[in-house]
C-alpha atoms as a PDB file:
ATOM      1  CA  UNK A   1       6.069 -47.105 -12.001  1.00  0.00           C
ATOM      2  CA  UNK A   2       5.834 -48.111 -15.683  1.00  0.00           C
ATOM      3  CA  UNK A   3       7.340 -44.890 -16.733  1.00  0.00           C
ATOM      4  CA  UNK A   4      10.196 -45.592 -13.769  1.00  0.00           C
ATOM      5  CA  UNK A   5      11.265 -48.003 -15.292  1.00  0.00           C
ATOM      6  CA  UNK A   6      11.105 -46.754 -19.123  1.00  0.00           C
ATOM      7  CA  UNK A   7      12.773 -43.736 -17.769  1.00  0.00           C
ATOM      8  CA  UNK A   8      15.733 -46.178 -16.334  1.00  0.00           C
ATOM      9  CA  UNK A   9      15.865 -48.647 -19.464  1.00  0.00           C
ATOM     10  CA  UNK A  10      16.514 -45.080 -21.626  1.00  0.00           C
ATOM     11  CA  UNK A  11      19.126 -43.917 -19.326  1.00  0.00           C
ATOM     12  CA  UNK A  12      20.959 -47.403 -19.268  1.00  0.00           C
ATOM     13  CA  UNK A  13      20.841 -47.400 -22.955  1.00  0.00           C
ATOM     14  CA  UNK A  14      21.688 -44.237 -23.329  1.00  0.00           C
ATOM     15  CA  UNK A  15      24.477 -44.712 -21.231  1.00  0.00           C
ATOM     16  CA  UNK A  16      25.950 -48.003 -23.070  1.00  0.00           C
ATOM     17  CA  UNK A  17      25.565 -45.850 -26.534  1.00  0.00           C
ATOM     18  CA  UNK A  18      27.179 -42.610 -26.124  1.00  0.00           C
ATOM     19  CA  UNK A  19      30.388 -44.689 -23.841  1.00  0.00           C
ATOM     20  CA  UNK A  20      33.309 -45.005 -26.544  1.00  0.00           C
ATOM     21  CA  UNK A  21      34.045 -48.981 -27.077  1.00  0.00           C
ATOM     22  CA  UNK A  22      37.779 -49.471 -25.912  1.00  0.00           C
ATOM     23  CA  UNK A  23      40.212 -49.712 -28.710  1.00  0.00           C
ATOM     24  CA  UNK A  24      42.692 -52.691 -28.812  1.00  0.00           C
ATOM     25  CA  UNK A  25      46.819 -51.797 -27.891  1.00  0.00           C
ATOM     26  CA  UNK A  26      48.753 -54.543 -28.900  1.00  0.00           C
ATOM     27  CA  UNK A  27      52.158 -54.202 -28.686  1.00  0.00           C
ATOM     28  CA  UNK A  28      54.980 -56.853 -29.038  1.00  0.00           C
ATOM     29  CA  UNK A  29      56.840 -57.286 -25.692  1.00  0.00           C
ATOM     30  CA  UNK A  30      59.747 -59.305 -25.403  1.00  0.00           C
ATOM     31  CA  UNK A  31      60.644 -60.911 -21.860  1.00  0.00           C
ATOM     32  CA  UNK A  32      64.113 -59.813 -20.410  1.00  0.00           C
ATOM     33  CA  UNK A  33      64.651 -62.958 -18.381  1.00  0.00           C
ATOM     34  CA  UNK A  34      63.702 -65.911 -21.285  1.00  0.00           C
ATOM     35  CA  UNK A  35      63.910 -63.670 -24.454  1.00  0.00           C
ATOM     36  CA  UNK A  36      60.295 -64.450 -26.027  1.00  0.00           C
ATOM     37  CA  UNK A  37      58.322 -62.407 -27.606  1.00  0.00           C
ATOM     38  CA  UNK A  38      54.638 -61.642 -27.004  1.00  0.00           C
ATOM     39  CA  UNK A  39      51.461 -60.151 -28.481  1.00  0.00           C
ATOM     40  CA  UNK A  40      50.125 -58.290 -25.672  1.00  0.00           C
ATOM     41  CA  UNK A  41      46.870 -56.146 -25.194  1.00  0.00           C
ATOM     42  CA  UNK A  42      47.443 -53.318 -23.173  1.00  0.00           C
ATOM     43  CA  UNK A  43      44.704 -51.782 -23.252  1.00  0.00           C
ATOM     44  CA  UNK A  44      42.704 -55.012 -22.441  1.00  0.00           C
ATOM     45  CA  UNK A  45      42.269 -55.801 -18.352  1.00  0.00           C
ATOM     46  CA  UNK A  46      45.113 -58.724 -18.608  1.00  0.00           C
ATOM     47  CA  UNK A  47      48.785 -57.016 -18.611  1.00  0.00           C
ATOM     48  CA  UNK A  48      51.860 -58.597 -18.148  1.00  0.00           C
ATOM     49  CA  UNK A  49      51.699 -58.238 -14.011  1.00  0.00           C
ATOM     50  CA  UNK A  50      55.596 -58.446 -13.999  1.00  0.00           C
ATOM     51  CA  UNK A  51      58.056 -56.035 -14.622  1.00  0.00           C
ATOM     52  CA  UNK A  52      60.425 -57.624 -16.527  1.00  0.00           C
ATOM     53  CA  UNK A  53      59.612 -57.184 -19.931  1.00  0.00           C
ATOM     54  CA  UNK A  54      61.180 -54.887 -22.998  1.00  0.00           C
ATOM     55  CA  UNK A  55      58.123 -53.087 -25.505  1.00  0.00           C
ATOM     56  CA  UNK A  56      59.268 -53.388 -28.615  1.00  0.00           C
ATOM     57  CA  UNK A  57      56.825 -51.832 -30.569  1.00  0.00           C
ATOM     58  CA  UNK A  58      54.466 -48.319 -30.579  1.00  0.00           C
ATOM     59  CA  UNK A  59      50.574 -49.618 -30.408  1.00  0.00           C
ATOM     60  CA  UNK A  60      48.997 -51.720 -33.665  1.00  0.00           C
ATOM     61  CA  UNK A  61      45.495 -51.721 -34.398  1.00  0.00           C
ATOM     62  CA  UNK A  62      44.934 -55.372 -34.971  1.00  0.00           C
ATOM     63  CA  UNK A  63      45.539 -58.524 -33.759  1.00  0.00           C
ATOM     64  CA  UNK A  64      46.731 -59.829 -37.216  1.00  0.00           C
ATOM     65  CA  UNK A  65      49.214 -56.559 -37.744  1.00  0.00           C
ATOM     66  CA  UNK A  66      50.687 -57.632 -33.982  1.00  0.00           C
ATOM     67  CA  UNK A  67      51.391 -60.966 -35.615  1.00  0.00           C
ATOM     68  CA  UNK A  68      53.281 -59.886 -38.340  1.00  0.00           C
ATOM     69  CA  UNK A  69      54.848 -57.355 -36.689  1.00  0.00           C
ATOM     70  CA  UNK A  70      56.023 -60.529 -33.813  1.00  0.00           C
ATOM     71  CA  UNK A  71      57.475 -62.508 -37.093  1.00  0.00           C
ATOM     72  CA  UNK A  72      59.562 -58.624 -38.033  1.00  0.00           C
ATOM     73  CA  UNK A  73      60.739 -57.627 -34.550  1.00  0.00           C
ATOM     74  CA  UNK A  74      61.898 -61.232 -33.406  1.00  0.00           C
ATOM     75  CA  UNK A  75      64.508 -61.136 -36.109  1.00  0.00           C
ATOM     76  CA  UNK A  76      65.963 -58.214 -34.712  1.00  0.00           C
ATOM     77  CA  UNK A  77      65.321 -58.625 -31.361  1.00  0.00           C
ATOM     78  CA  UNK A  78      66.448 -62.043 -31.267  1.00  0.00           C
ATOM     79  CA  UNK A  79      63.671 -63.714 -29.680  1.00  0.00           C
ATOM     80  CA  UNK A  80      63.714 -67.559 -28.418  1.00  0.00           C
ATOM     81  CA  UNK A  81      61.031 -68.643 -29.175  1.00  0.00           C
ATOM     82  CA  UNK A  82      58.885 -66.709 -31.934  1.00  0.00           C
END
């Protein structure tokens, strides 16, 4: 039983190791209906669950780079509310 169960904790482990860590998609989306922009994960479990929204931008990396790239895009896009 002992060596059940070691044989189980390796294969859980094993399993949580070798399974690639999802990588963060934020993109800047801007609302069709009220015209603000938004940092959005995509590839997070929380999308925008409407349909009416614009991407503005390919994926960033970082949360920080989806920031500044809000503060760039909302010039041109003319966001509302930035």
């Amino acid at each position: 039983m002992k060596r059940l169960s070691l044989a189980l904790l390796g294969a859980v482990g094993a399993f949580f190791v070798l399974t690639p860590a999802q990588a963060a998609d934020y993109r800047v989306i801007q609302w069709t209906d009220t015209n603000i922009c938004q940092v959005v994960d995509m590839a997070g479990p929380f999308k925008p669950f409407r349909s009416n929204y614009a991407v503005l931008t390919k994926s960033i990396p970082t949360f920080d780079a989806a920031m500044k790239a809000r503060a760039d895009v909302s010039k041109k896009a003319k966001c509302t509310f930035a």
